[in-house]
C-alpha atoms as a PDB file:
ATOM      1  CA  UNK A   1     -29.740   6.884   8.592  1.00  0.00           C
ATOM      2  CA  UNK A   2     -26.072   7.896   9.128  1.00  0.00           C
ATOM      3  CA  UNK A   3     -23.172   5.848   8.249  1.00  0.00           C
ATOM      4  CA  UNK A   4     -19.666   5.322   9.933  1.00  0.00           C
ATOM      5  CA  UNK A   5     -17.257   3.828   7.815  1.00  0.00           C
ATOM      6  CA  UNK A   6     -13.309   2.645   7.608  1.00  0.00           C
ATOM      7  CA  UNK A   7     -11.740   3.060   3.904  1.00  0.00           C
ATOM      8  CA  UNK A   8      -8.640   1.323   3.242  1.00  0.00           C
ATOM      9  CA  UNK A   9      -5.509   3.067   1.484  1.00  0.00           C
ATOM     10  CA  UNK A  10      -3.099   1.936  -1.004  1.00  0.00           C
ATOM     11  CA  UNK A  11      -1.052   2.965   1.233  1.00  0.00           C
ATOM     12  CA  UNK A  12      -1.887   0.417   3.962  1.00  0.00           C
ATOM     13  CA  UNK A  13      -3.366   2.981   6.126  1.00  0.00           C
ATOM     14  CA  UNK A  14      -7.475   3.400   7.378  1.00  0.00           C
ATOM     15  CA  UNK A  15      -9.620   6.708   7.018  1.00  0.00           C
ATOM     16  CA  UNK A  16     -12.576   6.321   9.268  1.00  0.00           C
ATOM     17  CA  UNK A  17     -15.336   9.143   8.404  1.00  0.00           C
ATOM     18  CA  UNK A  18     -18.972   9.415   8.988  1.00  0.00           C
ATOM     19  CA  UNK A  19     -21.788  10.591   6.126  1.00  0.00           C
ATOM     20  CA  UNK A  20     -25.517   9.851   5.233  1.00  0.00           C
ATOM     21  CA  UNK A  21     -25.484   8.496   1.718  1.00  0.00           C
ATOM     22  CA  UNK A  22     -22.211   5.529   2.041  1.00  0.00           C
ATOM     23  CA  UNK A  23     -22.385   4.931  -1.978  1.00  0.00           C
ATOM     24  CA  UNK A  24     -22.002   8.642  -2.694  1.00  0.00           C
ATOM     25  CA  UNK A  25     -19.358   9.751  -0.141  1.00  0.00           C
ATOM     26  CA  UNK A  26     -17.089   6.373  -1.082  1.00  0.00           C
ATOM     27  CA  UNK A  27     -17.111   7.757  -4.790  1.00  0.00           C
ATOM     28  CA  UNK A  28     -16.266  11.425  -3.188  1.00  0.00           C
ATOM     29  CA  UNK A  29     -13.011   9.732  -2.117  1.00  0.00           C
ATOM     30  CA  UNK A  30     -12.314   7.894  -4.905  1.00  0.00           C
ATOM     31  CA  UNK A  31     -12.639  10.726  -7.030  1.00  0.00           C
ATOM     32  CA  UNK A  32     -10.457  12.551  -4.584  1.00  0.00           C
ATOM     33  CA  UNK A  33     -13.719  15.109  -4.244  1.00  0.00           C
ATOM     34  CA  UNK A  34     -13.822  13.482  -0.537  1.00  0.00           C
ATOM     35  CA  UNK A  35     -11.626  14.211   2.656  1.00  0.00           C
ATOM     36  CA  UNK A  36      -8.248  16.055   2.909  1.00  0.00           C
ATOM     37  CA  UNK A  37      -6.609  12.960   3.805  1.00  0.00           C
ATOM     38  CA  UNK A  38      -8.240  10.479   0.696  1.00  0.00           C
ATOM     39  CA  UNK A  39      -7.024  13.228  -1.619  1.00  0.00           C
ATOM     40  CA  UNK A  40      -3.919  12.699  -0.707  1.00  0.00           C
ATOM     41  CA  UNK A  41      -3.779   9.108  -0.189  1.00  0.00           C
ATOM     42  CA  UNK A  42      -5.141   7.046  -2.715  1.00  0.00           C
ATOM     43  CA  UNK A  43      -8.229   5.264  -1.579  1.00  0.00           C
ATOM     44  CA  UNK A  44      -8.819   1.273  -2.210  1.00  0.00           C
ATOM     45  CA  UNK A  45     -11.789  -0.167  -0.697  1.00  0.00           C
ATOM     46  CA  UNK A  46     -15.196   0.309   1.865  1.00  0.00           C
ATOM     47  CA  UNK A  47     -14.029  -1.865   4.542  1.00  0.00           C
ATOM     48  CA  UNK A  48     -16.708  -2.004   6.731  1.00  0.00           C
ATOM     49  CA  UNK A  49     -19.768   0.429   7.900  1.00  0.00           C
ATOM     50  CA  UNK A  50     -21.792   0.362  11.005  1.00  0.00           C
ATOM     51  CA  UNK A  51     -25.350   1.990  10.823  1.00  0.00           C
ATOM     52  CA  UNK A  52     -26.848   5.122  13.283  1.00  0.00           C
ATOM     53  CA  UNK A  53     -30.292   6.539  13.424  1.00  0.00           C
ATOM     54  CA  UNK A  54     -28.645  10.007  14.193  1.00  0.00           C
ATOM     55  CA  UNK A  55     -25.461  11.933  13.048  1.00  0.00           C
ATOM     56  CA  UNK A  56     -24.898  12.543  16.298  1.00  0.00           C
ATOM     57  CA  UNK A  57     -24.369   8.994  17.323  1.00  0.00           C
ATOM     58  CA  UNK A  58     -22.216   8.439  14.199  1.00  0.00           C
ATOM     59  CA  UNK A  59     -20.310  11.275  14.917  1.00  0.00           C
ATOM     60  CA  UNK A  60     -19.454   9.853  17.820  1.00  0.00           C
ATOM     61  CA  UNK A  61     -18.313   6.358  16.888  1.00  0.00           C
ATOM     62  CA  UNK A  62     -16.294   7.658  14.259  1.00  0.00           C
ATOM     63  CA  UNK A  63     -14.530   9.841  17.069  1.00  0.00           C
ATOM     64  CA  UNK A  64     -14.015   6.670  19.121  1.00  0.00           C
ATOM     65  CA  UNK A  65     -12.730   4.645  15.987  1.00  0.00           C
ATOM     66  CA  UNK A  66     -10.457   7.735  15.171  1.00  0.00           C
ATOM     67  CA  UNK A  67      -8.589   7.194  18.636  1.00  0.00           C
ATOM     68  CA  UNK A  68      -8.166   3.678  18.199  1.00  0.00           C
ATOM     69  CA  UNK A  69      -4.525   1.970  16.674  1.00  0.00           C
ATOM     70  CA  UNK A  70      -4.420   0.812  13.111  1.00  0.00           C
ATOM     71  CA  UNK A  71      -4.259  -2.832  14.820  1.00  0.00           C
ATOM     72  CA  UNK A  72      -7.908  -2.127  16.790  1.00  0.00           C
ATOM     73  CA  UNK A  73      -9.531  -0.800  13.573  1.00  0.00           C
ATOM     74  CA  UNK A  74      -8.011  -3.973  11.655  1.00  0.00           C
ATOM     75  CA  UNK A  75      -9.771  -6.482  14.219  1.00  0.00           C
ATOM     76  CA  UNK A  76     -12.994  -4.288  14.167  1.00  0.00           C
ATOM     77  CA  UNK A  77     -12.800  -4.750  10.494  1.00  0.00           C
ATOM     78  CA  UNK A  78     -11.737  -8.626  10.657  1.00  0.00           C
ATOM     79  CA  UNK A  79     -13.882 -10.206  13.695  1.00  0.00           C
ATOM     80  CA  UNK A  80     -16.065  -7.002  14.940  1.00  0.00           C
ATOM     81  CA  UNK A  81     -14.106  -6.537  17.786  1.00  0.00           C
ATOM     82  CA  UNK A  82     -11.420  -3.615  18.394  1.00  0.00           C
ATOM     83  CA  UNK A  83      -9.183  -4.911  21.207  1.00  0.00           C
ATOM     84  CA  UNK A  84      -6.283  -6.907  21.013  1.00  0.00           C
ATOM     85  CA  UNK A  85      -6.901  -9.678  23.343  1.00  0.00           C
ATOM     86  CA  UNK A  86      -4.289 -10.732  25.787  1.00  0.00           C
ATOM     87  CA  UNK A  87      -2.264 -14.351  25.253  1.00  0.00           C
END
């Protein structure tokens, strides 16, 4: 099973990333042992996480999350949706 998840920052910011053991890799970041961009902002907490049967299919949601704007990842986070819906 592969894992995509969105980390928040202390900074306010999301890192979105994709690995196979979730528990392990969230400790990578917090220990700063994880991605360029955790090591150099602080990591806070495992937002959310979808589940894949295949890397490749998590590879390619985290891609799509990736292109997204902080307010898209913040509803997929909050309600499970990423659009902002028109008023």
């Amino acid at each position: 099973m592969w894992f995509v998840y969105i980390l928040s920052c202390e900074d306010g910011s999301f890192y979105a990333g994709t690995k196979n053991d979730l528990e392990r890799r969230f400790k990578e970041h917090r220990d700063k042992k994880g991605g360029r961009y955790t090591k150099i902002h602080k990591v806070d907490e495992n937002l959310y996480f979808e589940n894949f049967s295949t890397q490749r299919e998590a590879l390619s949601r985290e891609r799509q999350i990736k292109g997204w704007t902080h307010k898209e990842k913040e509803n997929l986070i909050n309600f499970g949706k990423p659009k902002i819906s028109a008023v």
